[in-house]
N, C-alpha and C. Protein backbone atom coordinates (compact mmCIF):
# COMPACT_ATOMS: atom_id res chain seq x y z
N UNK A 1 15.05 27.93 126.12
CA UNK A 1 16.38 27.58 125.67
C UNK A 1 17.43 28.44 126.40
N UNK A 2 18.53 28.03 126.73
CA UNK A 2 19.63 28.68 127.18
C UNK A 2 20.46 28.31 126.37
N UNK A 3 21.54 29.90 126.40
CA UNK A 3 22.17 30.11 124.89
C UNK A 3 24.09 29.63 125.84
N UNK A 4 24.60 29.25 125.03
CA UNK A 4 25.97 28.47 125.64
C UNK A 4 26.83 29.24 124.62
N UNK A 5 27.51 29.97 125.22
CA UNK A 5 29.05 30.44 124.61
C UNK A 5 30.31 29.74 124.31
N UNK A 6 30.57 29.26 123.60
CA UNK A 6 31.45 28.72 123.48
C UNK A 6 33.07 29.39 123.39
N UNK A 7 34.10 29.17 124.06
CA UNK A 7 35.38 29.67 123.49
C UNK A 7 35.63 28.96 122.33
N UNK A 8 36.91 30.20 122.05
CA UNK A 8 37.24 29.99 120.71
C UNK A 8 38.32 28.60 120.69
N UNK A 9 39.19 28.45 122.15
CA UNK A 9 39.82 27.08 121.82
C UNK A 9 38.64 25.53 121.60
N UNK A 10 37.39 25.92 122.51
CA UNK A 10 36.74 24.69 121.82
C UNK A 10 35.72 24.51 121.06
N UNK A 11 35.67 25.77 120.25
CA UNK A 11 35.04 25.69 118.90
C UNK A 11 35.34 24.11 117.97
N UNK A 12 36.23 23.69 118.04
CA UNK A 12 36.73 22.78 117.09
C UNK A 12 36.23 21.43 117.64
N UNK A 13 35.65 21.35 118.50
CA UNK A 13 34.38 20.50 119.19
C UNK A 13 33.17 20.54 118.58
N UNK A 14 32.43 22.08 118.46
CA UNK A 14 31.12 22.51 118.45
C UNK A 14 31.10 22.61 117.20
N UNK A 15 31.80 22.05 115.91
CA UNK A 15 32.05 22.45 114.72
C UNK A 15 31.53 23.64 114.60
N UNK A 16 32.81 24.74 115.04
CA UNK A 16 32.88 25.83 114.93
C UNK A 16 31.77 27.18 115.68
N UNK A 17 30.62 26.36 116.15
CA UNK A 17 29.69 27.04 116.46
C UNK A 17 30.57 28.21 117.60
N UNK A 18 29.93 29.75 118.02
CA UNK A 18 30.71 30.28 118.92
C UNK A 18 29.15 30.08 119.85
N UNK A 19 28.11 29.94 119.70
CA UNK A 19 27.60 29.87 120.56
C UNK A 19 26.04 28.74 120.27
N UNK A 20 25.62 27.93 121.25
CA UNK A 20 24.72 26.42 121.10
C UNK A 20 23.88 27.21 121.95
N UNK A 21 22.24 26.56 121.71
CA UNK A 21 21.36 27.28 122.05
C UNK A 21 20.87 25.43 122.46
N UNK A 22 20.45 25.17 124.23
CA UNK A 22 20.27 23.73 124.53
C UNK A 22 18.85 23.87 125.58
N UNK A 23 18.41 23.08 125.46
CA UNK A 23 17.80 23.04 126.93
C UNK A 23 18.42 22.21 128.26
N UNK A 24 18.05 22.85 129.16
CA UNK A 24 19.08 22.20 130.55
C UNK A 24 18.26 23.06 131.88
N UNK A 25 17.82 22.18 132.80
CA UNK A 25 17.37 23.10 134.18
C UNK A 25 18.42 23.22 135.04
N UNK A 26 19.87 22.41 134.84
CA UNK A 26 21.20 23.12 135.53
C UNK A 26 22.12 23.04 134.66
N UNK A 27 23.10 23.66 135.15
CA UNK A 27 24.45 23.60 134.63
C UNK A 27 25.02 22.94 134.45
N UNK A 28 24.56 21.58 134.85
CA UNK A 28 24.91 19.97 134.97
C UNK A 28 24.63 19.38 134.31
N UNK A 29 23.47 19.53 133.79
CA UNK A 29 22.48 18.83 132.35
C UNK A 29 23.07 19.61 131.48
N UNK A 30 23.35 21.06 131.27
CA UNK A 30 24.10 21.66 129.92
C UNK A 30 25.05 20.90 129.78
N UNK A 31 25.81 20.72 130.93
CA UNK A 31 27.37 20.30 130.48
C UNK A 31 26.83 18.94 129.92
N UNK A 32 26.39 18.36 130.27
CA UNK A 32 25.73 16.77 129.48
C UNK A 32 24.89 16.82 128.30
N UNK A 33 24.20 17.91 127.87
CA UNK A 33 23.67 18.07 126.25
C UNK A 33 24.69 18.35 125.68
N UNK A 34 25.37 19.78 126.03
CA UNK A 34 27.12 19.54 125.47
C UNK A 34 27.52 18.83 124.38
N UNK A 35 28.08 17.69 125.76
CA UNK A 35 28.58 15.94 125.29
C UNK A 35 28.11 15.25 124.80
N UNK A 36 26.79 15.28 124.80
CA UNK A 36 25.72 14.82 124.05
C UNK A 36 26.09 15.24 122.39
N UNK A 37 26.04 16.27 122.45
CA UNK A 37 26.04 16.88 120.85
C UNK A 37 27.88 16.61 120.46
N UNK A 38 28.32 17.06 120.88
CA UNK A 38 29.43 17.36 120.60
C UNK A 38 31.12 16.41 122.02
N UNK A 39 30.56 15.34 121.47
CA UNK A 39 31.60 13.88 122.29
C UNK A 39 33.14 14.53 122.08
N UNK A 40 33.47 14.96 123.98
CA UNK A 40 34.82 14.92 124.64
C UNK A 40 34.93 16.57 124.82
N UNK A 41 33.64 17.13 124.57
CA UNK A 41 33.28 18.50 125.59
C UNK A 41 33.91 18.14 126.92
N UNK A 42 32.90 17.09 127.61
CA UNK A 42 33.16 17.40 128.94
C UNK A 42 33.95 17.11 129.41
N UNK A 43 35.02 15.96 129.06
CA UNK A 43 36.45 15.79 129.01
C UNK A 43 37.16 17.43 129.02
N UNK A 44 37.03 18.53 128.20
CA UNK A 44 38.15 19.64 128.22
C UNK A 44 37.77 20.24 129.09
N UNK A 45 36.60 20.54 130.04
CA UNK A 45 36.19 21.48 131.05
C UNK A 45 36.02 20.92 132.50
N UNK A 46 35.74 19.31 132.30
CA UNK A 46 35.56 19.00 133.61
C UNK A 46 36.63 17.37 133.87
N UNK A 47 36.96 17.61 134.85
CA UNK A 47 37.78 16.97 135.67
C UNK A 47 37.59 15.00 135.60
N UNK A 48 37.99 13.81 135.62
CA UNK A 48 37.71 12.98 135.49
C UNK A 48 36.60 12.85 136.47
N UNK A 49 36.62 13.46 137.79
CA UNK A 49 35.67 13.54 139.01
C UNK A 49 33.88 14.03 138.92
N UNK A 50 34.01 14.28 137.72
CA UNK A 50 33.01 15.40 137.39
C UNK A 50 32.90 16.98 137.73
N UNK A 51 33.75 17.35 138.44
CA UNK A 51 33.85 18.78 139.11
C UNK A 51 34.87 19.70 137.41
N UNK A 52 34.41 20.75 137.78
CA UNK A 52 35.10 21.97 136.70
C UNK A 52 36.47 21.93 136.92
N UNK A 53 37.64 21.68 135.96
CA UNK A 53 38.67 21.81 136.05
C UNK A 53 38.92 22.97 136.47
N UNK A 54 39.64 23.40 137.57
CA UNK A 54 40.71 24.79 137.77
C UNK A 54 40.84 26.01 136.88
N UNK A 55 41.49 25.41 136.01
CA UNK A 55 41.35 26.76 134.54
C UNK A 55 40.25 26.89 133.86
N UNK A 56 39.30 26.53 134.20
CA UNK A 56 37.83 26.93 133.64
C UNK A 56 37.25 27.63 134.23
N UNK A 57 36.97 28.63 133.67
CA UNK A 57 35.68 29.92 134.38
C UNK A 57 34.49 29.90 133.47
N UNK A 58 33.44 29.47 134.38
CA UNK A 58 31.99 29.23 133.68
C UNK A 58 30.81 30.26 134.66
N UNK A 59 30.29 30.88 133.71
CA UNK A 59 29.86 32.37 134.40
C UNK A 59 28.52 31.91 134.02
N UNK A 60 27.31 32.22 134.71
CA UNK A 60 26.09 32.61 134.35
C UNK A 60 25.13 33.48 134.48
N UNK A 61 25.01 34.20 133.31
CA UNK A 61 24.17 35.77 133.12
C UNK A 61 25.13 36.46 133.93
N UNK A 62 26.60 35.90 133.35
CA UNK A 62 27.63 36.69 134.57
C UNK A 62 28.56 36.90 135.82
N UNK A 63 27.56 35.78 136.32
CA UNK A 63 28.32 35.41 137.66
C UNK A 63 29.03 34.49 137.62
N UNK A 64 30.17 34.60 138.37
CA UNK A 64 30.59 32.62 138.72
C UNK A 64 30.04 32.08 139.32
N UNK A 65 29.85 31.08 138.71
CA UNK A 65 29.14 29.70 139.48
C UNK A 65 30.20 29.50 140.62
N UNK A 66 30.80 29.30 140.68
CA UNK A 66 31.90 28.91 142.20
C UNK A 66 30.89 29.47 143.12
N UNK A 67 30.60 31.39 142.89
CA UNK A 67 30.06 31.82 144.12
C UNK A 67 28.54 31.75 144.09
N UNK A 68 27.97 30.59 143.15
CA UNK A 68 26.32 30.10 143.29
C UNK A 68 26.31 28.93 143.44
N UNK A 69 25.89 27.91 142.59
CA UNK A 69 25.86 26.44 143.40
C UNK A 69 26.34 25.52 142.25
N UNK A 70 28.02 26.02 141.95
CA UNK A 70 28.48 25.40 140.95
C UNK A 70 27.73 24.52 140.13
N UNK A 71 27.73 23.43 140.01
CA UNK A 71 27.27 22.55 138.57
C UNK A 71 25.68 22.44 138.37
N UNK A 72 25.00 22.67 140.25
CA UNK A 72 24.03 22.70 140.50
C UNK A 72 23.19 24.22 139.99
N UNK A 73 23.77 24.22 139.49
CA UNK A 73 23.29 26.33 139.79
C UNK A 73 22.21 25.84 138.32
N UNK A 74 20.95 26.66 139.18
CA UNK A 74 19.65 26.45 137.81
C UNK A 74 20.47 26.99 137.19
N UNK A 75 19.05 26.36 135.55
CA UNK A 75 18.92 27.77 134.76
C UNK A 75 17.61 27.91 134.26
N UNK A 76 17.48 28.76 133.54
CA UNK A 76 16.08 29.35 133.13
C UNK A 76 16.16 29.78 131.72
N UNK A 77 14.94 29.54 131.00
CA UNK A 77 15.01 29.74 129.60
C UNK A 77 15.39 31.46 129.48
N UNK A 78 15.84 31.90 128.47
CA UNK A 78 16.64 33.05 128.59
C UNK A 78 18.28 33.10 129.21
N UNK A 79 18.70 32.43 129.72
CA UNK A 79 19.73 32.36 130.87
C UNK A 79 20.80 32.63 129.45
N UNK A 80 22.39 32.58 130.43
CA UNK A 80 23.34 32.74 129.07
C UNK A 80 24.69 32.35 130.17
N UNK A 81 25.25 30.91 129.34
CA UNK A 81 26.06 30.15 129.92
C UNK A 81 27.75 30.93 129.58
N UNK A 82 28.28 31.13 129.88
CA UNK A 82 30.09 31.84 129.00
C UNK A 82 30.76 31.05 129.40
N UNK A 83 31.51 29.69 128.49
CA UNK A 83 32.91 29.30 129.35
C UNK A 83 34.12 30.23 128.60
N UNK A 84 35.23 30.08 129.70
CA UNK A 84 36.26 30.99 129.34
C UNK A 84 37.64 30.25 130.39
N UNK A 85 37.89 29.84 129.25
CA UNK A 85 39.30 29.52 129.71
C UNK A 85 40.44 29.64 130.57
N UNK A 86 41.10 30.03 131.51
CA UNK A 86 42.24 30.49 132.18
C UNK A 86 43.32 30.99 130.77
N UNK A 87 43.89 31.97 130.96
CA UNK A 87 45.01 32.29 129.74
C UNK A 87 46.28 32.22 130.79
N UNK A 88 47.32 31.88 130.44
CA UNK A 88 48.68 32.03 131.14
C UNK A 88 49.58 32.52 130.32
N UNK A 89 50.96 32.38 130.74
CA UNK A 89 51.87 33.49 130.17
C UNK A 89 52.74 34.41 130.69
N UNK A 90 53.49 35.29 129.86
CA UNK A 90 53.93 36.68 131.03
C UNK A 90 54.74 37.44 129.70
């Protein structure tokens, strides 16, 4: 199982959960159990194109995916997904 963090703006998706525990061998299939469980996830994080919207930072065991093989990037049971939002402001 790989454990999925949820932010706190889309808790109100995951009924409330802060973090979903899914199976997925990429980051591509998570984002699709997701949606699966919880319909118009992948609408707030990913792009009509399928690609990660801009203001989304999705890390695994830490890293950004940008600098591994974005949507493609395995995972492995144990793994630990974090999305995190862009914040703006000043």
């Amino acid at each position: 199982m790989v454990t999925v963090r949820i932010p706190t703006p889309l808790r109100t998706l995951s009924g409330g959960q802060a973090e979903v525990k899914l199976s997925a061998q990429t980051l591509r299939q998570c984002i699709e159990e997701l949606e699966a469980r919880f319909p118009g996830f992948k609408a707030r994080i990913c792009e009509d194109s399928g690609s990660v919207r801009r203001f989304i930072n999705i890390f695994v065991n830490g890293e950004d995916i940008r600098f591994l093989a974005g949507l493609d990037t395995p995972l492995n049971p144990g793994d630990e997904v974090t999305i995190i939002p862009s914040m703006a402001g000043g």
